[in-house]
C-alpha atoms as a PDB file:
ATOM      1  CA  UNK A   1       0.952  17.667   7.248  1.00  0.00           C
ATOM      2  CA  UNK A   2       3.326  19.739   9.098  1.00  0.00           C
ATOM      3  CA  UNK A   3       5.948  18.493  11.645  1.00  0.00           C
ATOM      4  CA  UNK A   4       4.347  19.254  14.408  1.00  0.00           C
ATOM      5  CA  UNK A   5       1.842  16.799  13.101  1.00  0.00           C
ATOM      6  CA  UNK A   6       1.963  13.045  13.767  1.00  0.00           C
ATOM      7  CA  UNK A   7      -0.398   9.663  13.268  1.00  0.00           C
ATOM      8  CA  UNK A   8      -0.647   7.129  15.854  1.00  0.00           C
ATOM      9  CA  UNK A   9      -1.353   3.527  14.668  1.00  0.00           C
ATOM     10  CA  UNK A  10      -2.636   0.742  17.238  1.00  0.00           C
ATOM     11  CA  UNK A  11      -3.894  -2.111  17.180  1.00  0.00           C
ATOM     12  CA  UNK A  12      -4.859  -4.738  20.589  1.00  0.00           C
ATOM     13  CA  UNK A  13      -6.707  -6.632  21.749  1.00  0.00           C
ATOM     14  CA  UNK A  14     -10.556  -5.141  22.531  1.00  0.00           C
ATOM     15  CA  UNK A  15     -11.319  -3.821  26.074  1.00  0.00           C
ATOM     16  CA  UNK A  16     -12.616  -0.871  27.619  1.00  0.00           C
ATOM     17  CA  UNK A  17     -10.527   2.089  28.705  1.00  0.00           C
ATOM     18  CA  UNK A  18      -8.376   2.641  25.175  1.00  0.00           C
ATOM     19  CA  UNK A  19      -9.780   5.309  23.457  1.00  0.00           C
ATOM     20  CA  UNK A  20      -9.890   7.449  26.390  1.00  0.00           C
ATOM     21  CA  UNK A  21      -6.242   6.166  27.363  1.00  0.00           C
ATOM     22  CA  UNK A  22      -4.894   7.531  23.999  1.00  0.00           C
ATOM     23  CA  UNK A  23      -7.033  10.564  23.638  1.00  0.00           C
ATOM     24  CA  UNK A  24      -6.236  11.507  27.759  1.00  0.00           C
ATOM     25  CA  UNK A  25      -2.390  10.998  26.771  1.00  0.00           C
ATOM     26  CA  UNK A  26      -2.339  12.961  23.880  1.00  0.00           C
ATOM     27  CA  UNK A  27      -4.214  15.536  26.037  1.00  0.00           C
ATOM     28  CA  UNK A  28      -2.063  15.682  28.694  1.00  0.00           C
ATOM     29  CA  UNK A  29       1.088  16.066  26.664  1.00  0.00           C
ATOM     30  CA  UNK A  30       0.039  18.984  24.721  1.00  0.00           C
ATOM     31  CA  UNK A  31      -1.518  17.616  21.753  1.00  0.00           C
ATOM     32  CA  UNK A  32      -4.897  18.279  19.919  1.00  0.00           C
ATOM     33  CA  UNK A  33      -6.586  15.347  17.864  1.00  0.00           C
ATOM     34  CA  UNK A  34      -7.301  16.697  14.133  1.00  0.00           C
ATOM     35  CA  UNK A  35      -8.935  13.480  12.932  1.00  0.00           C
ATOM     36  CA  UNK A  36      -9.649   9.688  14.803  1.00  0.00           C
ATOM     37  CA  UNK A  37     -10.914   6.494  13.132  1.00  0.00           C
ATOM     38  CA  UNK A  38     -11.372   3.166  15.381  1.00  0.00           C
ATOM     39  CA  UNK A  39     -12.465  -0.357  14.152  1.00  0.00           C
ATOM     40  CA  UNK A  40     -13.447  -3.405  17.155  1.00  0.00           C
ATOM     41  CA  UNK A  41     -13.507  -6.594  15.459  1.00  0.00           C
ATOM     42  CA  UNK A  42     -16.175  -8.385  16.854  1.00  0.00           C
ATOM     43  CA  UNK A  43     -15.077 -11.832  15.562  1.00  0.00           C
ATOM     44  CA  UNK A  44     -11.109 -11.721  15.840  1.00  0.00           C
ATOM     45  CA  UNK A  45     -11.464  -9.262  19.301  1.00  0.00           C
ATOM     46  CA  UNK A  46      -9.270  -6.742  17.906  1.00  0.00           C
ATOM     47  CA  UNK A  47      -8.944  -3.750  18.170  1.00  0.00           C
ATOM     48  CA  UNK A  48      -7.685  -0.738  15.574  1.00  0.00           C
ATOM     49  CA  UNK A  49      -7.157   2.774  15.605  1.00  0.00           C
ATOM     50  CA  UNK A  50      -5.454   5.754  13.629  1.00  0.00           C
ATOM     51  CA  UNK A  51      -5.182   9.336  14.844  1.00  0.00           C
ATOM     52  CA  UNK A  52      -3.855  12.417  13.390  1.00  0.00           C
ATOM     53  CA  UNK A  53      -2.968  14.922  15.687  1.00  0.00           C
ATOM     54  CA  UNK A  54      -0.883  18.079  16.401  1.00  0.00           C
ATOM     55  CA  UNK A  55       1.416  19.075  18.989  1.00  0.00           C
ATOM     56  CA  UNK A  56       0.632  22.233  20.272  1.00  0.00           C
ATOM     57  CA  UNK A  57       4.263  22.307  22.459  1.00  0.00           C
ATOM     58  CA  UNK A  58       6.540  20.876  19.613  1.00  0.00           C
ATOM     59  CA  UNK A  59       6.883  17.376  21.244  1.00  0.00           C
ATOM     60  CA  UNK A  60       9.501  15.260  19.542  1.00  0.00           C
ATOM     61  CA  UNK A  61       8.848  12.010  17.799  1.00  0.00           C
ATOM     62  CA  UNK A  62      11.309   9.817  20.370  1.00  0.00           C
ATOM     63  CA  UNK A  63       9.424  11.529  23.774  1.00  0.00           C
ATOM     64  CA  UNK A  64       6.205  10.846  22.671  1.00  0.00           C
ATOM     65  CA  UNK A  65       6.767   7.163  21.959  1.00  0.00           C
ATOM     66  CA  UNK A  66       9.280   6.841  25.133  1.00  0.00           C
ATOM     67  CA  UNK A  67       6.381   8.331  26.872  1.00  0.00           C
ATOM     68  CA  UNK A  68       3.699   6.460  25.335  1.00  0.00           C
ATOM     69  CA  UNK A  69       4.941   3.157  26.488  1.00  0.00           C
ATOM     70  CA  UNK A  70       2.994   2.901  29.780  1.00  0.00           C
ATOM     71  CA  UNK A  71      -0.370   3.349  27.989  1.00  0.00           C
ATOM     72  CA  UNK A  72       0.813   0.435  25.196  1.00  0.00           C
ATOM     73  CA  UNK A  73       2.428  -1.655  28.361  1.00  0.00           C
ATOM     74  CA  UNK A  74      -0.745  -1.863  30.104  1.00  0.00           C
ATOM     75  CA  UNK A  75      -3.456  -2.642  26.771  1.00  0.00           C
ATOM     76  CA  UNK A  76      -0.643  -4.765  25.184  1.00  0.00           C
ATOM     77  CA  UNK A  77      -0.904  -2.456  21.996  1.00  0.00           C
ATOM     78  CA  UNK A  78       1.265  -3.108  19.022  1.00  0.00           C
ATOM     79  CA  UNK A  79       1.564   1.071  17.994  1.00  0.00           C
ATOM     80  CA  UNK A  80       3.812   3.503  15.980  1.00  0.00           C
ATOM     81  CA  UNK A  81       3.899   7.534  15.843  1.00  0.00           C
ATOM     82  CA  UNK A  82       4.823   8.514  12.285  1.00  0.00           C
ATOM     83  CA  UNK A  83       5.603  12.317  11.990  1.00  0.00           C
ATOM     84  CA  UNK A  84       3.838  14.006   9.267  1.00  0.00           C
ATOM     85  CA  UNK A  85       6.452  15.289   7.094  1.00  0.00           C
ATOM     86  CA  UNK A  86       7.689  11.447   6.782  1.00  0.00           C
ATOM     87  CA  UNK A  87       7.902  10.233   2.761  1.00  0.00           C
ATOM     88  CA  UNK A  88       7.573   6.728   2.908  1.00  0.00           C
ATOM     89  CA  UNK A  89      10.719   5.411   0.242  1.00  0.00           C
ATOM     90  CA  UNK A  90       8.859   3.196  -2.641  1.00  0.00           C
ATOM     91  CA  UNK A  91      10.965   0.775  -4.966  1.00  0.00           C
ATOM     92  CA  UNK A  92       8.634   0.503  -8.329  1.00  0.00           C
ATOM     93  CA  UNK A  93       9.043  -3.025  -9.824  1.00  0.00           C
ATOM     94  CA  UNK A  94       7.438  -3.809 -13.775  1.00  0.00           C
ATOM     95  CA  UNK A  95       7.863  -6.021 -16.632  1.00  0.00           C
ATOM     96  CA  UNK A  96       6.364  -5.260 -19.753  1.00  0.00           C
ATOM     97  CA  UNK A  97       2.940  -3.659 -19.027  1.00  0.00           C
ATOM     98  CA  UNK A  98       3.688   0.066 -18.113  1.00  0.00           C
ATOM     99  CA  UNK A  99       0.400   1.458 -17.489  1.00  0.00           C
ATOM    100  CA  UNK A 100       0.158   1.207 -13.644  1.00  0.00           C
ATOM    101  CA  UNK A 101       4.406   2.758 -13.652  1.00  0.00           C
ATOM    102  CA  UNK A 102       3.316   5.675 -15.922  1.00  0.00           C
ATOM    103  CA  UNK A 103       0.428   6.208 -14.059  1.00  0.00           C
ATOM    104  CA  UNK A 104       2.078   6.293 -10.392  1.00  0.00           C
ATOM    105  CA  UNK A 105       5.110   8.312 -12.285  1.00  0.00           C
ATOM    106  CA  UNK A 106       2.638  10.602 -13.183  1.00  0.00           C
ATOM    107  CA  UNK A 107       1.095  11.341 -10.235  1.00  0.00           C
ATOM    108  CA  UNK A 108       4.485  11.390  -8.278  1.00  0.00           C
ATOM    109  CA  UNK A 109       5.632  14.080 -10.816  1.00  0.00           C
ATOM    110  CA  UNK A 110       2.360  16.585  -9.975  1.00  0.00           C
ATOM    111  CA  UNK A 111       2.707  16.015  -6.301  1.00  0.00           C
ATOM    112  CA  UNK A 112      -0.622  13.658  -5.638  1.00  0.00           C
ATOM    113  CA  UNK A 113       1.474  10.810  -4.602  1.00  0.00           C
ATOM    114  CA  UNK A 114       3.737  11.731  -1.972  1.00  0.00           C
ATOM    115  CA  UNK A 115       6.438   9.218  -1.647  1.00  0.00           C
ATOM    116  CA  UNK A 116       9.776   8.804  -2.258  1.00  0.00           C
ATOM    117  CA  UNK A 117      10.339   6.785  -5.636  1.00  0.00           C
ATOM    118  CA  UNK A 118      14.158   5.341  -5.009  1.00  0.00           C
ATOM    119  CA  UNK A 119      14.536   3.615  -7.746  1.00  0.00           C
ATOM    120  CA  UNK A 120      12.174   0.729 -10.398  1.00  0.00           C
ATOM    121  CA  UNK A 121      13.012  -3.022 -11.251  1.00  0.00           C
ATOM    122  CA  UNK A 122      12.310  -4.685 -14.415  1.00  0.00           C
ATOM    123  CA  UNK A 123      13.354  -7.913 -15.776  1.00  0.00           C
ATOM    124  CA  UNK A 124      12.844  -6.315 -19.274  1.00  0.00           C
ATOM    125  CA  UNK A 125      14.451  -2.852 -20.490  1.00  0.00           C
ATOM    126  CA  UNK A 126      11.131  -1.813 -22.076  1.00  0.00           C
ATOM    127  CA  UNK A 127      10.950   1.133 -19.581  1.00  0.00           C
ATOM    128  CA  UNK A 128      13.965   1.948 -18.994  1.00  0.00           C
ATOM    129  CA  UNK A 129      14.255   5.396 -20.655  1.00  0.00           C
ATOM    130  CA  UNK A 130      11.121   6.187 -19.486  1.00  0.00           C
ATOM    131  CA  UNK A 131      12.151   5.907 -15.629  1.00  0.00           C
ATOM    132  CA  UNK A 132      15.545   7.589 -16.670  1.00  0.00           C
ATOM    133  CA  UNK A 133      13.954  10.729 -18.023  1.00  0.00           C
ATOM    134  CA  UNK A 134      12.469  11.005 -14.303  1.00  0.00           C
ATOM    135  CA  UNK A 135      15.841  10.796 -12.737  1.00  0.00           C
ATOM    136  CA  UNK A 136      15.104   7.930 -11.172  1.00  0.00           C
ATOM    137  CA  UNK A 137      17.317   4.954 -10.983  1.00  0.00           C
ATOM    138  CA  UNK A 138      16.622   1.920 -13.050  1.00  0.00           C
ATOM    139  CA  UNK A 139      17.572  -1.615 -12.398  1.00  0.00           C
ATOM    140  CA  UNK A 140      17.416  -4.673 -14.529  1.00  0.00           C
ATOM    141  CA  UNK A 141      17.223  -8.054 -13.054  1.00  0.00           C
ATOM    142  CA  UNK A 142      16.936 -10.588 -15.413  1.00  0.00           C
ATOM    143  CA  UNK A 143      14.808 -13.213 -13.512  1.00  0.00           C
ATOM    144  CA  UNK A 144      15.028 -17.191 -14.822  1.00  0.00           C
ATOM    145  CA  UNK A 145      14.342 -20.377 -13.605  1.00  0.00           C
ATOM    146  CA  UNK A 146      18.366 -21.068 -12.797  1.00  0.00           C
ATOM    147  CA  UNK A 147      18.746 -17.498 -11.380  1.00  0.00           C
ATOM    148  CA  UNK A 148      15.618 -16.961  -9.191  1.00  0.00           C
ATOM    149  CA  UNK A 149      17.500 -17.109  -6.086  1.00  0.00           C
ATOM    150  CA  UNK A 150      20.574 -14.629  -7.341  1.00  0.00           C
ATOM    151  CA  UNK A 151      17.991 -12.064  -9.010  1.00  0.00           C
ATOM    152  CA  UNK A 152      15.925 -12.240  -5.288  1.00  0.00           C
ATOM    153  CA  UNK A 153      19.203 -11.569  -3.283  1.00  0.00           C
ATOM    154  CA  UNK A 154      20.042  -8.536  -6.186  1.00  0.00           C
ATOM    155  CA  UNK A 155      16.988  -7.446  -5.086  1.00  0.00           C
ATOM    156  CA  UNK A 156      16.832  -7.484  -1.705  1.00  0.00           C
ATOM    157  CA  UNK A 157      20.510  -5.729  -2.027  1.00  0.00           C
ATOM    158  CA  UNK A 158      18.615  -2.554  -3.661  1.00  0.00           C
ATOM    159  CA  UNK A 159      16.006  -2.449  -0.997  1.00  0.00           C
ATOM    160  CA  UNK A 160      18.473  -2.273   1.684  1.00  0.00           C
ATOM    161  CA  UNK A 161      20.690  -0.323  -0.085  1.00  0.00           C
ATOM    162  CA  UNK A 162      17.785   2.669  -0.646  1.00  0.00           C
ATOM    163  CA  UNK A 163      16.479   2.247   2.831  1.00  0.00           C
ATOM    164  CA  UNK A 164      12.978   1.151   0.768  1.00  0.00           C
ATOM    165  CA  UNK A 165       9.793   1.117   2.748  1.00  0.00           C
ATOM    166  CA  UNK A 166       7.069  -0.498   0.512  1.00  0.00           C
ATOM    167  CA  UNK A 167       7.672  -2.651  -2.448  1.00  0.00           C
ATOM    168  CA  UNK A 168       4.999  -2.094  -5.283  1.00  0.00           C
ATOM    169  CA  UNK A 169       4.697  -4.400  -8.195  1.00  0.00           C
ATOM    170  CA  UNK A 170       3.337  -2.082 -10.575  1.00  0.00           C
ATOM    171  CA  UNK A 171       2.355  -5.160 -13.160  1.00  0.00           C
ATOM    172  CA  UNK A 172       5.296  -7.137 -12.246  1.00  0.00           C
ATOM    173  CA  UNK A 173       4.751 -10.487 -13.272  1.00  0.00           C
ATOM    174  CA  UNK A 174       6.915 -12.745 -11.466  1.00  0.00           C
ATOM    175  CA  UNK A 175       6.385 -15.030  -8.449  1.00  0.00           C
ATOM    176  CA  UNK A 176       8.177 -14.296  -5.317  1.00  0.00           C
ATOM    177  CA  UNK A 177       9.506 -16.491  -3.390  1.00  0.00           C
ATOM    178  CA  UNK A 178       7.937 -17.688   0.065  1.00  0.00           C
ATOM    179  CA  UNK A 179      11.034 -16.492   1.732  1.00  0.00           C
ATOM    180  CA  UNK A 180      11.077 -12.850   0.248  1.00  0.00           C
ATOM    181  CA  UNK A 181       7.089 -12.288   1.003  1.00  0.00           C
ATOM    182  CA  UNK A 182       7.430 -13.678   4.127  1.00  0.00           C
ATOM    183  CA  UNK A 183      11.120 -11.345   5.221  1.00  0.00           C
ATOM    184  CA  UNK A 184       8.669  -8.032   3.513  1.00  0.00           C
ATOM    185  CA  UNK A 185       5.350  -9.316   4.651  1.00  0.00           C
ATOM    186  CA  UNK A 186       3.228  -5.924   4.837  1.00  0.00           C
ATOM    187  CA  UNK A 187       5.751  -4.389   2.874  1.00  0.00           C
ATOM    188  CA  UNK A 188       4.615  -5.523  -0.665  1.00  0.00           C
ATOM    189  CA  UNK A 189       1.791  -4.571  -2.602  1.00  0.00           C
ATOM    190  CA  UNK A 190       0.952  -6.120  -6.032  1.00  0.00           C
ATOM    191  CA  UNK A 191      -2.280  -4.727  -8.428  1.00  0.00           C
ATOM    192  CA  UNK A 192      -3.933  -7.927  -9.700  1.00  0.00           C
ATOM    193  CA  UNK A 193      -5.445  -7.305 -13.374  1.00  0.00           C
ATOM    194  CA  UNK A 194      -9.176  -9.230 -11.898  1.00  0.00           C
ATOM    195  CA  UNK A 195     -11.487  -8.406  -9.207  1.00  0.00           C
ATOM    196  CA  UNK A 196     -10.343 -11.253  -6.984  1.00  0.00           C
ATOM    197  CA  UNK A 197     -10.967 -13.973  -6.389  1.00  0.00           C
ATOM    198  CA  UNK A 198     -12.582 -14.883 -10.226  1.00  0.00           C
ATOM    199  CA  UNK A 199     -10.910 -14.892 -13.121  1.00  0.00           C
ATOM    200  CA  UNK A 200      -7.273 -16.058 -11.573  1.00  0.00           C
ATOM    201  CA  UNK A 201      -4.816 -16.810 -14.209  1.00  0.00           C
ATOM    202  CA  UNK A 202      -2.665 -15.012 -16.433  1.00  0.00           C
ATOM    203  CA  UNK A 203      -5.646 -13.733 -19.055  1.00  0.00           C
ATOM    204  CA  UNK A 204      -8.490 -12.942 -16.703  1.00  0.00           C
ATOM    205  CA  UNK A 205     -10.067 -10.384 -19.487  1.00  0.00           C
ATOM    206  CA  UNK A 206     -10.210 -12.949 -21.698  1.00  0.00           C
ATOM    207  CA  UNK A 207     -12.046 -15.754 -19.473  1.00  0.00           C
ATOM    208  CA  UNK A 208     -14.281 -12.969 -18.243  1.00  0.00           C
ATOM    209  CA  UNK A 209     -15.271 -11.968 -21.993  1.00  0.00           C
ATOM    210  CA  UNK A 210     -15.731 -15.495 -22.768  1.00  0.00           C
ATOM    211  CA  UNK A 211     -17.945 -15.701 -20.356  1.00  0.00           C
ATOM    212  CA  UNK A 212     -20.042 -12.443 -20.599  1.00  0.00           C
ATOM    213  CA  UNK A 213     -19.506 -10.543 -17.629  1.00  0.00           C
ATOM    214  CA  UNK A 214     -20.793  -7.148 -17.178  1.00  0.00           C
ATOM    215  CA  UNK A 215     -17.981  -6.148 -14.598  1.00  0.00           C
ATOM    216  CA  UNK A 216     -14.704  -6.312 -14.608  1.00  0.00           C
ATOM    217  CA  UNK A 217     -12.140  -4.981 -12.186  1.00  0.00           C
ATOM    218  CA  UNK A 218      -8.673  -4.969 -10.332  1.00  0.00           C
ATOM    219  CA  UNK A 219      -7.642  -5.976  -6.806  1.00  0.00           C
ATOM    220  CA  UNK A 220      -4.587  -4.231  -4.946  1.00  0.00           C
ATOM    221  CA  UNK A 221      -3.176  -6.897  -2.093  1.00  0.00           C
ATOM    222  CA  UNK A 222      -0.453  -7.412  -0.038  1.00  0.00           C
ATOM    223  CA  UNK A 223       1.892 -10.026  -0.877  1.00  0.00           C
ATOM    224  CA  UNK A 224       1.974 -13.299   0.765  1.00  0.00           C
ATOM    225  CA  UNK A 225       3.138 -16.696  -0.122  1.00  0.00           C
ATOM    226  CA  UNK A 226      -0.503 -18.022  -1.385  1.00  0.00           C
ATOM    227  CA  UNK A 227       0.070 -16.278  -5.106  1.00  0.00           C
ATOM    228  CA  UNK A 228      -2.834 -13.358  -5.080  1.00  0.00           C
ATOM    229  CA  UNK A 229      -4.647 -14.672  -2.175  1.00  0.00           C
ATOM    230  CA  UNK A 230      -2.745 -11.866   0.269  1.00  0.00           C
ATOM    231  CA  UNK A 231      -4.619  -9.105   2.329  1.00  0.00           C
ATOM    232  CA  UNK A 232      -7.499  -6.911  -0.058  1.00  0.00           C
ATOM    233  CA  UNK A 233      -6.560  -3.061   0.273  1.00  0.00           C
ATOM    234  CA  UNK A 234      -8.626  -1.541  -2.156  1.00  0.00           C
ATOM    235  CA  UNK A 235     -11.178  -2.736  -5.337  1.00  0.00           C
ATOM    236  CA  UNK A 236     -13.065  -1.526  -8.091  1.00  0.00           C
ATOM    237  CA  UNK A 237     -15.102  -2.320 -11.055  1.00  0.00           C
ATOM    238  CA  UNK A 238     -16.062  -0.822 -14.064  1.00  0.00           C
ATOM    239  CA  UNK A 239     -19.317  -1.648 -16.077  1.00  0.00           C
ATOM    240  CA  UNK A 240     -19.090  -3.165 -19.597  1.00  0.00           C
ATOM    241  CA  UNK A 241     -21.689  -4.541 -22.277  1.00  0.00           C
ATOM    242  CA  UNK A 242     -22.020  -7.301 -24.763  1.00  0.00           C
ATOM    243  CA  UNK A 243     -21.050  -4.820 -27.577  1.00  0.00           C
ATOM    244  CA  UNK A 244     -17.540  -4.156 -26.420  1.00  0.00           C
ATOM    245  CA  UNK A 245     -14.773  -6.791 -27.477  1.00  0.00           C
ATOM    246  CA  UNK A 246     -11.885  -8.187 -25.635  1.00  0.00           C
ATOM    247  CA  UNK A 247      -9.402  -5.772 -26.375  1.00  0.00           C
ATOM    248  CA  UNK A 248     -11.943  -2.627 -25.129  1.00  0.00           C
ATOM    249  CA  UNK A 249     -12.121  -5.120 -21.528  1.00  0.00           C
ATOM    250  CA  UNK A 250      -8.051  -4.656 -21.507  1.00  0.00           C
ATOM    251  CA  UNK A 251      -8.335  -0.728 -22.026  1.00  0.00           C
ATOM    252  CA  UNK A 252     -10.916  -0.208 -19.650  1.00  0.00           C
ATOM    253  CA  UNK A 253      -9.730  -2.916 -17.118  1.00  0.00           C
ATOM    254  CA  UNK A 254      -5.557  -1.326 -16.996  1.00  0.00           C
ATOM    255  CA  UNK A 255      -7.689   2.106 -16.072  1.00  0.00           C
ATOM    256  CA  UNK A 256      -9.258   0.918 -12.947  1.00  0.00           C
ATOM    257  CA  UNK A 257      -5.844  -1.057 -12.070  1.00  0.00           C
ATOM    258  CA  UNK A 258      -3.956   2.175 -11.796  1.00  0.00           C
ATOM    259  CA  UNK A 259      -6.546   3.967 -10.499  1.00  0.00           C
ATOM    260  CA  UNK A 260      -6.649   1.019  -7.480  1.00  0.00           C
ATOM    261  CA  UNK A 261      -3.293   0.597  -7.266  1.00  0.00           C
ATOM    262  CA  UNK A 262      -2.847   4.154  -6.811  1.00  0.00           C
ATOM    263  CA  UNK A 263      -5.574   4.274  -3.802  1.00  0.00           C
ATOM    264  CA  UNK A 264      -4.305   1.239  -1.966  1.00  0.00           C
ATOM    265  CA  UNK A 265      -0.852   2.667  -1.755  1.00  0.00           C
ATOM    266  CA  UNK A 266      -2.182   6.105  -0.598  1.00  0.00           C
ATOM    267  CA  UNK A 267      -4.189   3.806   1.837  1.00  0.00           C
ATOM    268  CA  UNK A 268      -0.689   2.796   3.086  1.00  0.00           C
ATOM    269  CA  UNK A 269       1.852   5.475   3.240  1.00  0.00           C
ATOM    270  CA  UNK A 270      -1.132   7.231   5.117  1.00  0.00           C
ATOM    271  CA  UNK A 271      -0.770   4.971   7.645  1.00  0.00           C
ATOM    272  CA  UNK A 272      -4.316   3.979   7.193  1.00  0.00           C
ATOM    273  CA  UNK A 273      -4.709   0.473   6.151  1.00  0.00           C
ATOM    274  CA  UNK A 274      -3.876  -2.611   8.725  1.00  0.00           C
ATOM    275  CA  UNK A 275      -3.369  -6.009   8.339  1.00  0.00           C
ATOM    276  CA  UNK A 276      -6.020  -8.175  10.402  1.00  0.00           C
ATOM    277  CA  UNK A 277      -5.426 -11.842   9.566  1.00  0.00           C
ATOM    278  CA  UNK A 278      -6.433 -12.833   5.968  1.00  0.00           C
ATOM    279  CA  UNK A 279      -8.325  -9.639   5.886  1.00  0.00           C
ATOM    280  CA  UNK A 280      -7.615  -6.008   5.923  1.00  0.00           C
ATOM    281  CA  UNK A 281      -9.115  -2.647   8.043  1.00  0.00           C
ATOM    282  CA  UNK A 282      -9.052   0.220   5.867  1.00  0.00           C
ATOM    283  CA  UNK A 283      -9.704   3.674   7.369  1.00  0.00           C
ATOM    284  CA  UNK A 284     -11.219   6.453   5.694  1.00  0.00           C
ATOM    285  CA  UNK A 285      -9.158   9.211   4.123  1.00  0.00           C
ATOM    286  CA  UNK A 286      -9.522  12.247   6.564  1.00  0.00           C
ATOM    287  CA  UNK A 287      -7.570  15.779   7.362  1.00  0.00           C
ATOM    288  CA  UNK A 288      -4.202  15.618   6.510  1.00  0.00           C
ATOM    289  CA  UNK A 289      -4.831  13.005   3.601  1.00  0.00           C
ATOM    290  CA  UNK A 290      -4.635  14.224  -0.139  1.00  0.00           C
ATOM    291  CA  UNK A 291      -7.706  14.817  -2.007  1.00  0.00           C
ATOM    292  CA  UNK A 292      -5.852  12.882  -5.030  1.00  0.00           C
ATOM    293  CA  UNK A 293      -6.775   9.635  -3.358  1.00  0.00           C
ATOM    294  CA  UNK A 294     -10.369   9.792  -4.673  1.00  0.00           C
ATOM    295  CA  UNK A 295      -9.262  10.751  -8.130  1.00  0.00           C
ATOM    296  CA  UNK A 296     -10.700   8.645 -11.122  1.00  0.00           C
END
């Protein structure tokens, strides 16, 4: 994207009259649509759209929302412009199973995940040189039953302190509380090792070898106060057979986690995944959206 590119997210309540309220205002004030997805939710009666578009005169960011505001004023629309050279600011958070960090590291390092990484939180120091040798800052929070509520307000320090957009727990395995998830709520995205909602628990590979499955997979959510029960962004599974043992479900079930994990937050710093409820409306990657996001 260039910056005289910009996304529009809206969602409202369904009517008639929005799509060709949006598309006449970006008309009228000089801009051409490169790419439009739209979702009516037939059950809820919302409505959800995202559209990439250039502006052929160089509008700024501030007129076109200032401008915009009749248009959301009259469908009650709950909408943001985002330019398109925006890097959404990510704070990394781990504990002792790196595969999902080293895997987003990686892809932040070759340019297929463009964000901003501002810094990683661990409770352990396992990765600490790792995240060091990337010149990025590393924090350890030591995180125990007494200090739950000191280590939350350390974090919540860093997050202001880096400006951070989206929180990703990157196989970060401790509980947050109801008050952090609700003051981030949209803002947090966890990768849960099962493809929800079977297998809950801290060893899902092993209750799903126990009982013979033939898939296994991973679930990237948002983070809400029900533990793992927040928002599904993305899934996947991978096929497996009565030969393999427990340990080759682990190896081939931390793949597909940081391959979803990485999806779901490309789903999100595009600006293309919305809340709706319990549920989620996931657009489509289009123009303007790296190819990376299908890679395996």
């Amino acid at each position: 994207m260039t910056t005289n590119q910009f996304v529009l997210t809206v969602s409202c309540k369904c009517t008639r009259g929005i799509v060709a309220a949006i598309s006449g205002f970006l008309a009228d004030k000089g801009c051409n649509i490169v790419d439009s997805s739209q979702f009516d939710d037939l059950e809820t009666g919302k409505f959800f759209m995202r559209i990439s578009f250039i502006s052929e005169v160089k509008a700024k960011e501030a007129d076109l929302v200032e401008q915009f505001g009749n248009v959301a004023k009259k469908f009650e629309m709950d909408y943001q412009f985002h330019r398109g050279d925006d890097r959404t600011k990510v704070l990394l958070m781990v504990s002792r199973f790196g595969h999902c960090l080293n895997d987003l590291l990686y892809r932040w390092k070759i340019g297929a995940l463009p964000i901003d990484i501002v810094g990683v939180v661990s409770n352990h120091f396992d990765y600490q040189k790792v995240v060091v040798n990337h010149d990025i800052p590393f924090h350890h929070i030591k995180v125990t039953k007494q200090n739950k509520s000191q280590a939350e307000a350390q974090l919540m320090e860093i997050v202001e302190q880096t400006g951070t957009d989206l929180v990703v727990l990157a196989r970060y395995m401790q509980v947050l509380s109801d008050q952090l998830c609700a003051k981030m709520s949209g803002r947090i995205i966890n990768i849960h090792h099962s493809f929800l909602p079977s297998f809950k628990g801290a060893n899902p590979y092993k209750q799903a070898y126990e009982r013979g499955v033939k898939l296994i997979g991973a679930t990237a959510h948002y983070v809400t106060a029900d533990l793992d029960e927040g928002p599904i962004i993305e899934q996947d599974i991978v096929r497996i057979t009565h030969a393999q043992s427990s340990e080759d479900y682990i190896s081939l079930g931390r793949d597909v986690e940081s391959q979803v994990l990485a999806r779901a937050i490309h789903a999100h710093i595009h600006h293309r995944s919305f809340i709706n409820g319990n549920r989620t409306v996931v657009f489509p990657a289009g123009p303007g959206s790296y190819a990376s996001e299908r890679m395996g």
